[in-house]
PDB file of N, CA and C in Angstrom:
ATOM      1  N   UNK A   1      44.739 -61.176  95.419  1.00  0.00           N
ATOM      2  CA  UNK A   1      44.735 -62.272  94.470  1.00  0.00           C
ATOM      3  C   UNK A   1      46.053 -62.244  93.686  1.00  0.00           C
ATOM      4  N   UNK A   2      47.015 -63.451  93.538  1.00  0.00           N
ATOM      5  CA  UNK A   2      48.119 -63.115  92.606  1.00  0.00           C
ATOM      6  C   UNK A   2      48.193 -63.295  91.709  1.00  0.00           C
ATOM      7  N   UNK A   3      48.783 -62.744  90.868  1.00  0.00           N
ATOM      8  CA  UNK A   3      49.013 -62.192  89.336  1.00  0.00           C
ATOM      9  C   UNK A   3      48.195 -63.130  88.318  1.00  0.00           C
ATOM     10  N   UNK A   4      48.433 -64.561  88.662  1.00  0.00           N
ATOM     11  CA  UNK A   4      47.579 -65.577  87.755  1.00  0.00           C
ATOM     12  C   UNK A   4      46.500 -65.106  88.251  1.00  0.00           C
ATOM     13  N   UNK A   5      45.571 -64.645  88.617  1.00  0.00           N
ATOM     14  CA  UNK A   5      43.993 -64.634  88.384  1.00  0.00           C
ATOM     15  C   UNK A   5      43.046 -65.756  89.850  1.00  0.00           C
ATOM     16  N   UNK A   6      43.901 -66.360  90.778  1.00  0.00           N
ATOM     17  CA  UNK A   6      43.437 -67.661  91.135  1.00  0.00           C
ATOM     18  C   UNK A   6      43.622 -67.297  92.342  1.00  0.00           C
ATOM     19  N   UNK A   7      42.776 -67.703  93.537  1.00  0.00           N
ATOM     20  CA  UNK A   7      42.557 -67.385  94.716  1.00  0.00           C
ATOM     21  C   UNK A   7      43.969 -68.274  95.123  1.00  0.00           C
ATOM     22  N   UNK A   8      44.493 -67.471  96.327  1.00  0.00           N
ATOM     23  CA  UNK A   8      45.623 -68.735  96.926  1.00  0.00           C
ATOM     24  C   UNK A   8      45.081 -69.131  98.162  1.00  0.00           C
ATOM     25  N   UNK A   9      44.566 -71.020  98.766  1.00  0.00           N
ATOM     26  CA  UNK A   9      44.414 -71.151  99.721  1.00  0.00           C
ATOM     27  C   UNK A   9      45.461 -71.742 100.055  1.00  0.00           C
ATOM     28  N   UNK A  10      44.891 -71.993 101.748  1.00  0.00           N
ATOM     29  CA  UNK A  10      46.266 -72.865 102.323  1.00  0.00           C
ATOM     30  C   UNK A  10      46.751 -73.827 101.766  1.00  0.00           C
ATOM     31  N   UNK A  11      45.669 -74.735 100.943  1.00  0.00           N
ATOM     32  CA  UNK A  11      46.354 -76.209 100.590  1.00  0.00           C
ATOM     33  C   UNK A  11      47.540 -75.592  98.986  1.00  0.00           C
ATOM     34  N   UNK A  12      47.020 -74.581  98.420  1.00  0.00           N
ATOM     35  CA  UNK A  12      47.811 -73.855  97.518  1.00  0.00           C
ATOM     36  C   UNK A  12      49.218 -73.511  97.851  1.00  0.00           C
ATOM     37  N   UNK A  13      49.380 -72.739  98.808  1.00  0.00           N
ATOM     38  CA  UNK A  13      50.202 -72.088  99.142  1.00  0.00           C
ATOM     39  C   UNK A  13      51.453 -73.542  99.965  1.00  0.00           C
ATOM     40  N   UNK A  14      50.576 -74.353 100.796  1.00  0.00           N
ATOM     41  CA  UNK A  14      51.563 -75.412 101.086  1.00  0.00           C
ATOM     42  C   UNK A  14      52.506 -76.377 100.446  1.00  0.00           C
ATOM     43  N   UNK A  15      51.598 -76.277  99.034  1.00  0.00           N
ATOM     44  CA  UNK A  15      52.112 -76.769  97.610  1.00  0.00           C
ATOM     45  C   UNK A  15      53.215 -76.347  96.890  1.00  0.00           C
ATOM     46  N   UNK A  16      52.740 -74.906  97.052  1.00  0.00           N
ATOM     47  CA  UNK A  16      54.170 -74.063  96.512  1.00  0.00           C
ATOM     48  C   UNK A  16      55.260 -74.017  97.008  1.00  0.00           C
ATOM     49  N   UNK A  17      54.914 -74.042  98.203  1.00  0.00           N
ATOM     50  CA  UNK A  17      55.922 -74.410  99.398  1.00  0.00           C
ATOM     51  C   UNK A  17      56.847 -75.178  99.374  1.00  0.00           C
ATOM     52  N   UNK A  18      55.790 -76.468  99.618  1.00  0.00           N
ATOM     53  CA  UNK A  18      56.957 -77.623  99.411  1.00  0.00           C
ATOM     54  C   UNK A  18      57.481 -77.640  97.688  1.00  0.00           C
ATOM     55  N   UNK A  19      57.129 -77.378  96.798  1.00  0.00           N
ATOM     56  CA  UNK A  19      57.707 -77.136  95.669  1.00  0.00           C
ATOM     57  C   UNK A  19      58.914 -76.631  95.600  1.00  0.00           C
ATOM     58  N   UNK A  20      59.029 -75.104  96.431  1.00  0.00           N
ATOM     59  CA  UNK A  20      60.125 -74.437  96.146  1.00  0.00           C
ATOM     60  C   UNK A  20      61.247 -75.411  97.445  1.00  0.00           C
ATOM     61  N   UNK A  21      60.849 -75.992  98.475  1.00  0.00           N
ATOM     62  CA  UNK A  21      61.718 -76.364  99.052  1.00  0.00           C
ATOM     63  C   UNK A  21      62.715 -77.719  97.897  1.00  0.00           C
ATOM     64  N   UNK A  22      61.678 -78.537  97.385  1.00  0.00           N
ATOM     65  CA  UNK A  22      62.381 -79.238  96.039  1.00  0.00           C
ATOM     66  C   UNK A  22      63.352 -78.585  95.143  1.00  0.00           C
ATOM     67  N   UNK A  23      62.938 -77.468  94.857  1.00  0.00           N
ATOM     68  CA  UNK A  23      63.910 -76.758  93.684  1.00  0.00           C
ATOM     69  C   UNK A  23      64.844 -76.417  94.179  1.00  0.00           C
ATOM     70  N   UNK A  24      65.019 -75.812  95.431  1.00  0.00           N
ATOM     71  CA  UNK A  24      65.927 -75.192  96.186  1.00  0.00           C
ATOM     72  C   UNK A  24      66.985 -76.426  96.500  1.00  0.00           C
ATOM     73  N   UNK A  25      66.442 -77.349  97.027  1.00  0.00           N
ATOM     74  CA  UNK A  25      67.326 -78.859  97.234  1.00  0.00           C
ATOM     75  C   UNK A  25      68.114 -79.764  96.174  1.00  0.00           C
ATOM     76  N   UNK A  26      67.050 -79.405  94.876  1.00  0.00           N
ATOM     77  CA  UNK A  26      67.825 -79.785  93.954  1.00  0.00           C
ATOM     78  C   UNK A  26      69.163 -78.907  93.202  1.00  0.00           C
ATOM     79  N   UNK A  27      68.324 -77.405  93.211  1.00  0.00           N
ATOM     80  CA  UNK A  27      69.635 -76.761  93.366  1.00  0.00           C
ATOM     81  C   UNK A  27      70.704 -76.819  94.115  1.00  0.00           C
ATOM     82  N   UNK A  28      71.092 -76.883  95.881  1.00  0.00           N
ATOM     83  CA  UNK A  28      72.138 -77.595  96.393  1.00  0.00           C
ATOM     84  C   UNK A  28      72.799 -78.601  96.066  1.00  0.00           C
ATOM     85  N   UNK A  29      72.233 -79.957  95.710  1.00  0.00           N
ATOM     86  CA  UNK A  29      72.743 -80.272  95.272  1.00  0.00           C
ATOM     87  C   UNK A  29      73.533 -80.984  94.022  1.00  0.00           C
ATOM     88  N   UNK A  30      72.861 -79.812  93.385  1.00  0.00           N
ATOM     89  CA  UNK A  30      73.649 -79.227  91.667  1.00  0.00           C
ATOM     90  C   UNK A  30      74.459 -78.591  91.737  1.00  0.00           C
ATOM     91  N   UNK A  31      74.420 -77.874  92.899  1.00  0.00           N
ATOM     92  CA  UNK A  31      75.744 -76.807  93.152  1.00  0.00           C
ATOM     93  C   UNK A  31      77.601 -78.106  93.813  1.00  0.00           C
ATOM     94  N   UNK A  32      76.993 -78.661  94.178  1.00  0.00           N
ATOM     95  CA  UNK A  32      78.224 -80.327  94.718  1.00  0.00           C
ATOM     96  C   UNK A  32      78.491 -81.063  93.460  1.00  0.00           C
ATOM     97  N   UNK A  33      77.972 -80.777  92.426  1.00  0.00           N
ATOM     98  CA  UNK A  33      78.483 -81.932  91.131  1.00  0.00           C
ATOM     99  C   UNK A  33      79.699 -81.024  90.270  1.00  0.00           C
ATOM    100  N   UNK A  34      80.845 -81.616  90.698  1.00  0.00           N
ATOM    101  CA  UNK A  34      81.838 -80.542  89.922  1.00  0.00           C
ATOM    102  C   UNK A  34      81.538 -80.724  88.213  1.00  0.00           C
ATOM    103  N   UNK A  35      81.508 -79.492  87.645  1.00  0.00           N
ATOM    104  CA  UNK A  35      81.419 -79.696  86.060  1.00  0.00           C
ATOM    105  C   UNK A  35      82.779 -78.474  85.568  1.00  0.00           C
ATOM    106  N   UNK A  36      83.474 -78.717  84.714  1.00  0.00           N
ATOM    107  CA  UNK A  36      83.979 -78.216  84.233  1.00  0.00           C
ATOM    108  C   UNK A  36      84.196 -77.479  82.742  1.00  0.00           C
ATOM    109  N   UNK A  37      85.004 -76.538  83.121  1.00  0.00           N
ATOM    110  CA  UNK A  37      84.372 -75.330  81.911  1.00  0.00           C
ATOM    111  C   UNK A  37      83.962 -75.853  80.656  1.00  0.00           C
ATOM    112  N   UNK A  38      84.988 -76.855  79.979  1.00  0.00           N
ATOM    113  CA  UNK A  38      84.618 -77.281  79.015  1.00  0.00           C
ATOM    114  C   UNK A  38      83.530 -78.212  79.094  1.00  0.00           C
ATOM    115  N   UNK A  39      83.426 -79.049  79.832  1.00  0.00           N
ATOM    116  CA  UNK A  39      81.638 -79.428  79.808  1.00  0.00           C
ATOM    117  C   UNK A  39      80.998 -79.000  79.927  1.00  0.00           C
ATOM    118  N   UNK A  40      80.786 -77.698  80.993  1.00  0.00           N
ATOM    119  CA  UNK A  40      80.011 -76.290  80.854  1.00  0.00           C
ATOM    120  C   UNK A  40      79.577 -76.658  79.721  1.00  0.00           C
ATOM    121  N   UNK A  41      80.518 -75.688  78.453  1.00  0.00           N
ATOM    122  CA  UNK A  41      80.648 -75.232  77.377  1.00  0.00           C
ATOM    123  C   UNK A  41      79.428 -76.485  76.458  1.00  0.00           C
ATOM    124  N   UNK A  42      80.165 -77.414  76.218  1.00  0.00           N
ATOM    125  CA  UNK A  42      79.531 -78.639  76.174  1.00  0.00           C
ATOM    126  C   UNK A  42      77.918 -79.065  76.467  1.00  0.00           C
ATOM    127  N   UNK A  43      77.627 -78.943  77.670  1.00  0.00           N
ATOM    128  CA  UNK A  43      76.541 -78.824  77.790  1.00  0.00           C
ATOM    129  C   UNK A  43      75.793 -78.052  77.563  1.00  0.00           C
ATOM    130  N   UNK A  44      76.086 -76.646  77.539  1.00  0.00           N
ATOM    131  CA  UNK A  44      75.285 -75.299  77.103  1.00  0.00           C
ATOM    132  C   UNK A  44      74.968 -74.882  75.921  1.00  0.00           C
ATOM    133  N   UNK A  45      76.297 -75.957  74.556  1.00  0.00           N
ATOM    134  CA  UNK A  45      76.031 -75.650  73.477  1.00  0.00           C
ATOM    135  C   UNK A  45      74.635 -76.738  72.814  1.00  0.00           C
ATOM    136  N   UNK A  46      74.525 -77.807  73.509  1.00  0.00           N
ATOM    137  CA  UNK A  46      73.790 -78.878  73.625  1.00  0.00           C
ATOM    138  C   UNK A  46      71.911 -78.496  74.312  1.00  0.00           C
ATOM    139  N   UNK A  47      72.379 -78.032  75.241  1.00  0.00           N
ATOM    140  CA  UNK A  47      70.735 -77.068  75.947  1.00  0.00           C
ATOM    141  C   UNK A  47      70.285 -75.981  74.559  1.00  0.00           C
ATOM    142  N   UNK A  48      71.159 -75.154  74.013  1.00  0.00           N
ATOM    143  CA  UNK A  48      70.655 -74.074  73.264  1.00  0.00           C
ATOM    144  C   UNK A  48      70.499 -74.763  71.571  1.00  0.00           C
ATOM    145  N   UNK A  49      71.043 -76.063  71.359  1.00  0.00           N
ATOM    146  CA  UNK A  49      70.258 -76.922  70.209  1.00  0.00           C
ATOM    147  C   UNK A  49      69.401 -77.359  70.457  1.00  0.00           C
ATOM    148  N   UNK A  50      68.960 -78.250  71.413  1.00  0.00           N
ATOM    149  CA  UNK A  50      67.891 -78.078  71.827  1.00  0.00           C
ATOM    150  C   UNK A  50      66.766 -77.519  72.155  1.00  0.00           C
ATOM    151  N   UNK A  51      67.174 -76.115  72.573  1.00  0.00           N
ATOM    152  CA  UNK A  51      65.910 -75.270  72.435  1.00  0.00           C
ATOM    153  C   UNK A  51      65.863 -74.787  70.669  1.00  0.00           C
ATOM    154  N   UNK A  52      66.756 -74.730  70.127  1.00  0.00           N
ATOM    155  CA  UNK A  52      66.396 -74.401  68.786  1.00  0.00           C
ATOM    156  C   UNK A  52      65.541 -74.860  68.014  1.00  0.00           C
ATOM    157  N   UNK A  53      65.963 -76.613  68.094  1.00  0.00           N
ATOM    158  CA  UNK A  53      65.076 -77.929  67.864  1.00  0.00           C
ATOM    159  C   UNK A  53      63.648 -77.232  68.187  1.00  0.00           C
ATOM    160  N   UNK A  54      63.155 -77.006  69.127  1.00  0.00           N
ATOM    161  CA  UNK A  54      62.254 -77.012  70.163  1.00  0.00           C
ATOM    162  C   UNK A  54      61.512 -75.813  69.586  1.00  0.00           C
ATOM    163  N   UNK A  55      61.961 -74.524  68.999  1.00  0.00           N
ATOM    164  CA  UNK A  55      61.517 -73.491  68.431  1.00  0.00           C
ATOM    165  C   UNK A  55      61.344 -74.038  67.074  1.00  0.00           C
ATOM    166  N   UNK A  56      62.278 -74.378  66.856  1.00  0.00           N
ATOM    167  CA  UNK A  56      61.907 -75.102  64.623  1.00  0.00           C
ATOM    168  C   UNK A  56      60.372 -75.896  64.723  1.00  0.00           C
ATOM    169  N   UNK A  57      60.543 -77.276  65.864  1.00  0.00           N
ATOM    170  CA  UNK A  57      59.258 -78.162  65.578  1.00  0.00           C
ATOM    171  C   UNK A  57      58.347 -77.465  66.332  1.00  0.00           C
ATOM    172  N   UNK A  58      58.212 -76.777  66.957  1.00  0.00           N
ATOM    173  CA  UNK A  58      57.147 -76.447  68.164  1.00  0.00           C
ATOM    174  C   UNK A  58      56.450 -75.237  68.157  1.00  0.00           C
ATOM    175  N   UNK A  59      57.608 -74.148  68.048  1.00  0.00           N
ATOM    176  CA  UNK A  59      57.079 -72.851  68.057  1.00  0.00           C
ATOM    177  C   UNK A  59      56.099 -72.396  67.521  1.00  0.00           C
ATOM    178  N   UNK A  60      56.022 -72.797  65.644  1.00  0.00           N
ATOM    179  CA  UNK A  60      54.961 -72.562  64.873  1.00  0.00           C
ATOM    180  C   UNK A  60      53.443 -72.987  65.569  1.00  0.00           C
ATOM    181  N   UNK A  61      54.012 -73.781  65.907  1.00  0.00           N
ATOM    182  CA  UNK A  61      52.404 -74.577  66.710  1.00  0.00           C
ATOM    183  C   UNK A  61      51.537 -73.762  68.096  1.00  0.00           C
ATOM    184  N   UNK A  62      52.791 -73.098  68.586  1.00  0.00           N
ATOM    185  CA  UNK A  62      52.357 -72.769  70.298  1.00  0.00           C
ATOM    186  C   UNK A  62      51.811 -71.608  70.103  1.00  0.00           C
ATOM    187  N   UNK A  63      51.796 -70.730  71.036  1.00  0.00           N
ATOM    188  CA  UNK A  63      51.049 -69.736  71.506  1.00  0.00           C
ATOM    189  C   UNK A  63      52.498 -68.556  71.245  1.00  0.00           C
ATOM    190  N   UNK A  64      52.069 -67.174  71.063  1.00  0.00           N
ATOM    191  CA  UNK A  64      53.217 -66.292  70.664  1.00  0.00           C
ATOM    192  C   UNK A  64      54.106 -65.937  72.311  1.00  0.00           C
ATOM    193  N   UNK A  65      52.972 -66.167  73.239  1.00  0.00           N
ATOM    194  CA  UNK A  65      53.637 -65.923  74.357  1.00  0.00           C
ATOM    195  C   UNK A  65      54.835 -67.257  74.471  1.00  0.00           C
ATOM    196  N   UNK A  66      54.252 -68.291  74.376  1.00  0.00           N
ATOM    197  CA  UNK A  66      55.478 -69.215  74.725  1.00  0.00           C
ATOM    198  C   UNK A  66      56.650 -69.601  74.169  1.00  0.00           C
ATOM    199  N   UNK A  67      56.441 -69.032  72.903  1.00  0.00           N
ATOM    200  CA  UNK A  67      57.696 -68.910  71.848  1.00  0.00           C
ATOM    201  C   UNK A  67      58.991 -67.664  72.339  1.00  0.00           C
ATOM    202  N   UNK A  68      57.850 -66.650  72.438  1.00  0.00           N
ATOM    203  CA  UNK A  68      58.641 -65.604  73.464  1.00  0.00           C
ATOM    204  C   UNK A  68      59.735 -66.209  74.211  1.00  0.00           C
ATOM    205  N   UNK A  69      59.000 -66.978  74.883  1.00  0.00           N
ATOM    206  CA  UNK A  69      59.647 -67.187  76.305  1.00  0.00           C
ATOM    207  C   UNK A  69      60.852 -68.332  76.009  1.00  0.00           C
ATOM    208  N   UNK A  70      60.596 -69.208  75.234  1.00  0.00           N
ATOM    209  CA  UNK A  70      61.507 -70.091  74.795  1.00  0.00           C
ATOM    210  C   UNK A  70      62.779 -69.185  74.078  1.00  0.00           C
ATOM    211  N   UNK A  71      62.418 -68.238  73.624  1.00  0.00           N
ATOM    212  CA  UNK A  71      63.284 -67.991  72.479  1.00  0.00           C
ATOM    213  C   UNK A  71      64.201 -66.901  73.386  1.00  0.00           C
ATOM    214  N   UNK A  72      63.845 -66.402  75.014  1.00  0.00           N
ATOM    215  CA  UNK A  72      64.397 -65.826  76.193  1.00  0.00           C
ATOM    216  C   UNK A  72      65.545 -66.888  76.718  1.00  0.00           C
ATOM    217  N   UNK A  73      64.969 -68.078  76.674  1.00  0.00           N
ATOM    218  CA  UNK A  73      65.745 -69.039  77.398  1.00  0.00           C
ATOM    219  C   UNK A  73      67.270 -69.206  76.683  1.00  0.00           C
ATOM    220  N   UNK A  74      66.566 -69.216  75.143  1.00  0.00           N
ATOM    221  CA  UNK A  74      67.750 -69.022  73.700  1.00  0.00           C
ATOM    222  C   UNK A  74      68.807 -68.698  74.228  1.00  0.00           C
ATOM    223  N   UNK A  75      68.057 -67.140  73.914  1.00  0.00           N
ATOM    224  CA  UNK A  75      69.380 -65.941  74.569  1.00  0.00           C
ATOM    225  C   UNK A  75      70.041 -66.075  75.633  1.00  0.00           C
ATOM    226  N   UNK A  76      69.476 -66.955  76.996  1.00  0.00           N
ATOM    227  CA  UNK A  76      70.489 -66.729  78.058  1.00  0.00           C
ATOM    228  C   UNK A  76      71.125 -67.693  78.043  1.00  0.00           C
ATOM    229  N   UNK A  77      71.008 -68.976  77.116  1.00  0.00           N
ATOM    230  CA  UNK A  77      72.005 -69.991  77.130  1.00  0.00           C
ATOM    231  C   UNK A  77      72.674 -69.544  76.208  1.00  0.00           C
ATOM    232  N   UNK A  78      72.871 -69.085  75.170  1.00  0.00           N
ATOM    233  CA  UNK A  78      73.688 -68.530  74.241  1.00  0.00           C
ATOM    234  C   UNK A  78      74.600 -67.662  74.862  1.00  0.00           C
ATOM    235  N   UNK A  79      74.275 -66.487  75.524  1.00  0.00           N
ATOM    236  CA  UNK A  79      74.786 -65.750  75.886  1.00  0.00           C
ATOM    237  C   UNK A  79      76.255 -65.841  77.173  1.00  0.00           C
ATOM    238  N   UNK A  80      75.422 -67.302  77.882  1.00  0.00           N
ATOM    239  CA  UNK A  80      75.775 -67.774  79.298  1.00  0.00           C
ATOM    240  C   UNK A  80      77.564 -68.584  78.300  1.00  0.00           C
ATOM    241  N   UNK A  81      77.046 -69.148  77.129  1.00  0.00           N
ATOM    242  CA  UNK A  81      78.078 -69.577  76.719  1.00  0.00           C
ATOM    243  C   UNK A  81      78.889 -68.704  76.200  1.00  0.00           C
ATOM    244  N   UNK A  82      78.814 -67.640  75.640  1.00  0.00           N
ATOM    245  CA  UNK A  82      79.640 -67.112  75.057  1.00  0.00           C
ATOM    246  C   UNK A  82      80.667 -66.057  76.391  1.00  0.00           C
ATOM    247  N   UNK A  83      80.107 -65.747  77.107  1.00  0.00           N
ATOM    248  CA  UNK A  83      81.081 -65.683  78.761  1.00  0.00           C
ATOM    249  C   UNK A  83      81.379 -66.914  78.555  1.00  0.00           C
ATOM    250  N   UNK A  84      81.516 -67.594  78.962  1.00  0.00           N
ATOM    251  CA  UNK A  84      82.262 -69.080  79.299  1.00  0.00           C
ATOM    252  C   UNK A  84      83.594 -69.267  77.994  1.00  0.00           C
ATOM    253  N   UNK A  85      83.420 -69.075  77.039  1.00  0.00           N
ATOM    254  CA  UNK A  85      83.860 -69.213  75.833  1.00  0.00           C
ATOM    255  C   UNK A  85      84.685 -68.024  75.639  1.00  0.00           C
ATOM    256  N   UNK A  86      84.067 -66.564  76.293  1.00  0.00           N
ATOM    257  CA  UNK A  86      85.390 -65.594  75.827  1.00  0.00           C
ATOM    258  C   UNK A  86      85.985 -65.613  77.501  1.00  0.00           C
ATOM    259  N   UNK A  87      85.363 -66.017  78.308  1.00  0.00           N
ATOM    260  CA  UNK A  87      86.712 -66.557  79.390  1.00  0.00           C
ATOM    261  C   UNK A  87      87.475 -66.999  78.973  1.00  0.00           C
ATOM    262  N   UNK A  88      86.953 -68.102  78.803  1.00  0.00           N
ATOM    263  CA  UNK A  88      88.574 -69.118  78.255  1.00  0.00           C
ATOM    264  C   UNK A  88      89.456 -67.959  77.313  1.00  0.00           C
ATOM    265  N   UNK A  89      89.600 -67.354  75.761  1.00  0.00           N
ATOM    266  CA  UNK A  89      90.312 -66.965  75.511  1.00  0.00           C
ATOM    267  C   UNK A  89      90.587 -65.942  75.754  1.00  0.00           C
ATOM    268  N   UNK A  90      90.073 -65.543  77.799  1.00  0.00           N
ATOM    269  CA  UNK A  90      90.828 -64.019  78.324  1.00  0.00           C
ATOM    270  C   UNK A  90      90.415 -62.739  77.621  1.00  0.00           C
ATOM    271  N   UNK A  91      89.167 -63.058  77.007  1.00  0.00           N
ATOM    272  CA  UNK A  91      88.683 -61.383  76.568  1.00  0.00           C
ATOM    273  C   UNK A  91      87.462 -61.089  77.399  1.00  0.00           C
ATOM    274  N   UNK A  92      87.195 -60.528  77.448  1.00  0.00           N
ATOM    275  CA  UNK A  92      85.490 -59.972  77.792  1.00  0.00           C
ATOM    276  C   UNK A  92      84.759 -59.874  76.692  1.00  0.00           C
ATOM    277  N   UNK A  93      83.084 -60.506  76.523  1.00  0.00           N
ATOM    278  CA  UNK A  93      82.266 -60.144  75.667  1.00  0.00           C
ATOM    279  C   UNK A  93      82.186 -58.815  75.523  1.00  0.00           C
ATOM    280  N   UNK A  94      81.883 -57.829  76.596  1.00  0.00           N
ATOM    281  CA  UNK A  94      81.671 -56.221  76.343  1.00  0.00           C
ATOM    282  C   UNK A  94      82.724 -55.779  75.683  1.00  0.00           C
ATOM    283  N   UNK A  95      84.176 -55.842  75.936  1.00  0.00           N
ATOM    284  CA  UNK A  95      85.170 -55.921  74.768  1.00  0.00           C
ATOM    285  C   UNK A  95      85.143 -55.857  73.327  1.00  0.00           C
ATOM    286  N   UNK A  96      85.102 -57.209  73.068  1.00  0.00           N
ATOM    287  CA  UNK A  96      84.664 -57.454  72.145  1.00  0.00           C
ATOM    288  C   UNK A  96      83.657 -56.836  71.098  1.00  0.00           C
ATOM    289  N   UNK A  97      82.203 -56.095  71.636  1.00  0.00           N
ATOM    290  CA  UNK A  97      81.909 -55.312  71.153  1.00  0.00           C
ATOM    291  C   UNK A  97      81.883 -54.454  70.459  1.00  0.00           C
ATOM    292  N   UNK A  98      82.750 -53.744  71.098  1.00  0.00           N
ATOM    293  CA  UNK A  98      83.122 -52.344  71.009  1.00  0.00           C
ATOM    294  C   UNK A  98      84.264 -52.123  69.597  1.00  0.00           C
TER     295      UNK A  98
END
């Protein structure tokens, strides 16, 4: 039985299936849309207001697990930008650190 608790039948499993073949396709072709660093940047600083938004109105309301998890997503868009951001000015985050 997997991890959710829920028997998997065939019509289940064909579902998931074709699901992941969607994600996978849409990932290809997300990977063909040239974006550049600074829209990167741009967009990533824009995704992680958004989830902030999203933790300010929402979080209080949800469940502690899903705040968790939102507030995971936080960190890797934050984080994803700040590589992008100490690229550009040629340092390394671990650098920086230290």
């Amino acid at each position: 039985m997997p991890a959710n608790g829920r028997a998997t039948t065939s019509v289940t499993a064909l579902a998931q299936q074709a699901e992941e073949r969607a994600v996978k396709d849409h990932f290809r072709r997300a990977r063909h849309i040239e974006v550049g660093r600074e829209e990167a940047i741009e967009s990533l600083e824009s995704m992680a207001r958004a989830k902030v938004w999203w933790l300010e109105t929402h979080g209080p309301k949800r469940p502690k697990h899903d705040v968790a998890k939102q507030e995971h997503h936080l960190a890797v868009l934050v984080q994803t930008l700040d590589v992008l951001k100490n690229k550009e000015r040629g340092t390394n985050a671990a650098d920086d650190a230290r």
